[in-house]
C-alpha atoms as a PDB file:
ATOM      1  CA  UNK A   1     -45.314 -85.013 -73.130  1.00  0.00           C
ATOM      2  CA  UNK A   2     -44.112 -81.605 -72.460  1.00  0.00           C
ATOM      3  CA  UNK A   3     -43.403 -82.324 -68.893  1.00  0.00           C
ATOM      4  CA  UNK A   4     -41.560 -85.255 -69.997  1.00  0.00           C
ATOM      5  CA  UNK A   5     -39.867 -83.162 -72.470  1.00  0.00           C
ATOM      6  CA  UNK A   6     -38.408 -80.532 -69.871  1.00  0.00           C
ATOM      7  CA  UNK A   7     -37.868 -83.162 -67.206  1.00  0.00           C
ATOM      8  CA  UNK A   8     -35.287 -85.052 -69.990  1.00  0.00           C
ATOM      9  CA  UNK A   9     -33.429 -81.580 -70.454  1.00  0.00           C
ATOM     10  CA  UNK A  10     -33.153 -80.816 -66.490  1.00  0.00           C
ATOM     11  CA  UNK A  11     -31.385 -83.774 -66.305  1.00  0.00           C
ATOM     12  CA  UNK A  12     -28.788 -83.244 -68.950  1.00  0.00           C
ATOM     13  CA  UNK A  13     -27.471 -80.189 -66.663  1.00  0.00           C
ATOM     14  CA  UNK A  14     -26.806 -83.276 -63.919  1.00  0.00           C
ATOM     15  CA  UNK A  15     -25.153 -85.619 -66.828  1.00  0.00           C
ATOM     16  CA  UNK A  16     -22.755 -83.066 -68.914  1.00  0.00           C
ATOM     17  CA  UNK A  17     -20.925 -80.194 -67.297  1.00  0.00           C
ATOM     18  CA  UNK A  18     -19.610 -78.920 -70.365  1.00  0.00           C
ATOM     19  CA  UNK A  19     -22.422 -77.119 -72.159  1.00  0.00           C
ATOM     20  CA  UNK A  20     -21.403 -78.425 -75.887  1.00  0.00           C
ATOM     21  CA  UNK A  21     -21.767 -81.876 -74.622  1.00  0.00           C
ATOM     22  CA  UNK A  22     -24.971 -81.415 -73.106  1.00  0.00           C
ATOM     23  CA  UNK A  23     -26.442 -79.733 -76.132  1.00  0.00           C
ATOM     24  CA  UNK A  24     -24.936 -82.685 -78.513  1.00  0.00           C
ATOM     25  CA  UNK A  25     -26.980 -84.652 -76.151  1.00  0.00           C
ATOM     26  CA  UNK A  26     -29.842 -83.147 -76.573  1.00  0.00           C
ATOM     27  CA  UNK A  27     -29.730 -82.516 -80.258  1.00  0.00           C
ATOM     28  CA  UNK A  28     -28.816 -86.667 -80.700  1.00  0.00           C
ATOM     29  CA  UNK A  29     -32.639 -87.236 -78.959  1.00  0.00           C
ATOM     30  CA  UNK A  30     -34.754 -84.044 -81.017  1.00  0.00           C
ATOM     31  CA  UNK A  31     -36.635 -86.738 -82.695  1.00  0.00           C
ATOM     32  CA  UNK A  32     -37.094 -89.018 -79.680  1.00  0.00           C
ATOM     33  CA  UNK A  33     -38.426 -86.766 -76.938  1.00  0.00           C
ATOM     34  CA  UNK A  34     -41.405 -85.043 -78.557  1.00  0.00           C
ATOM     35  CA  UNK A  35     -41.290 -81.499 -77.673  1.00  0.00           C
ATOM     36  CA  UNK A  36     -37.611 -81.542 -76.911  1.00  0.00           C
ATOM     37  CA  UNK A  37     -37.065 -78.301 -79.483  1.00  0.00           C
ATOM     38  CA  UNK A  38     -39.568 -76.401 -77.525  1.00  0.00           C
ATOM     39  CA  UNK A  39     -37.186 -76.424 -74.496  1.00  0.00           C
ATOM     40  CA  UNK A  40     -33.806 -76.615 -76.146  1.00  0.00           C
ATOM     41  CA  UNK A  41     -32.510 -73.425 -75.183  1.00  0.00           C
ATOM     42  CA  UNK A  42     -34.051 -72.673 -71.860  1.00  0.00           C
ATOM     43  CA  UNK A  43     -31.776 -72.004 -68.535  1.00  0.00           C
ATOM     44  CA  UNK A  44     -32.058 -74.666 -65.866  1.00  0.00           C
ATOM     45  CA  UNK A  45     -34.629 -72.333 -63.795  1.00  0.00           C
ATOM     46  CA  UNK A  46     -36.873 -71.251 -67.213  1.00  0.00           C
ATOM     47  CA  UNK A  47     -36.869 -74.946 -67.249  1.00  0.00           C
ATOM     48  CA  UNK A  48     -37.878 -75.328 -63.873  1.00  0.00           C
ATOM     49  CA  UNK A  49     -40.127 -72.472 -63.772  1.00  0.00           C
ATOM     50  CA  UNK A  50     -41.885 -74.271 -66.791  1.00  0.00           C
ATOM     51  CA  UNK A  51     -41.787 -77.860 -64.981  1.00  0.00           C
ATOM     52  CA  UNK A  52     -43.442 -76.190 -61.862  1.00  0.00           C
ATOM     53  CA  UNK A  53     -46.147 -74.552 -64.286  1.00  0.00           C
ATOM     54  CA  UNK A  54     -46.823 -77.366 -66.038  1.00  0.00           C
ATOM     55  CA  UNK A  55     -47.564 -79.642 -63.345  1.00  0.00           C
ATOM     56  CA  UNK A  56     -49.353 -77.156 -61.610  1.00  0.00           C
ATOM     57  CA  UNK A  57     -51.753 -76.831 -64.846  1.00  0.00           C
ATOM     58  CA  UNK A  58     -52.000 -81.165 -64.491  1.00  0.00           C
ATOM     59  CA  UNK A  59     -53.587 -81.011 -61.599  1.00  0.00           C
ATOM     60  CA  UNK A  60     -55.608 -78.045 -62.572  1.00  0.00           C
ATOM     61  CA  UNK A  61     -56.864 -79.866 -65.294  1.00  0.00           C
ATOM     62  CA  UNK A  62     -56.744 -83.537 -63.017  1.00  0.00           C
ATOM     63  CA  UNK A  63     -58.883 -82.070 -59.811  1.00  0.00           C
ATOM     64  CA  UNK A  64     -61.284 -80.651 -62.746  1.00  0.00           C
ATOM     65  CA  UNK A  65     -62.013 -84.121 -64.296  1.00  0.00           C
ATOM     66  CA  UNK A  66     -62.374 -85.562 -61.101  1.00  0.00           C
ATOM     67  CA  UNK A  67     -65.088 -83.298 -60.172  1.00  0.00           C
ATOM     68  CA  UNK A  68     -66.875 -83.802 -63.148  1.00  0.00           C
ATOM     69  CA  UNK A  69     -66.296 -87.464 -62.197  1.00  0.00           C
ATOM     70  CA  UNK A  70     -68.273 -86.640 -59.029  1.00  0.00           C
ATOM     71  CA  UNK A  71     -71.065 -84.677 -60.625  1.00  0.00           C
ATOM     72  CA  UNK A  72     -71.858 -86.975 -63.012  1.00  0.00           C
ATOM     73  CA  UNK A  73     -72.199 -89.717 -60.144  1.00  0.00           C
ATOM     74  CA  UNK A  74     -74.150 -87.599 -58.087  1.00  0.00           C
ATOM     75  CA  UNK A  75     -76.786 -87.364 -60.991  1.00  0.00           C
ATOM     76  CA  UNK A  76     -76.713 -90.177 -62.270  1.00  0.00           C
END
């Protein structure tokens, strides 16, 4: 949910060139996009930064189930 969360404010910086709008935006969908607050007032590369670590903690935690996956299957 987070990543959705700080993917849906990236793209408000495409959308609204004036910064009021884009915050308007963002405040209309608080209760929509869950985490949305968290991310509110980050800068288009904290928000990138944070989108790069958060995937990169996915597939942390993805390659990990998979090879638990695999060990369970090899003793089972």
């Amino acid at each position: 949910m987070k990543i959705k969360a700080v993917e849906f404010v990236l793209k408000s910086f495409a959308r609204f060139s004036d910064e009021e709008e884009r915050k308007g935006h963002l405040r209309a969908h608080l209760d929509a996009v869950q985490n949305l607050d968290i991310y509110f007032g980050f800068s288009e590369t904290e928000l990138k930064d944070a989108l790069n670590f958060l995937l990169e903690k996915e597939n942390l935690l993805l390659a990990q189930q998979q090879g638990m996956n695999v060990k369970v299957s090899f003793y089972a």
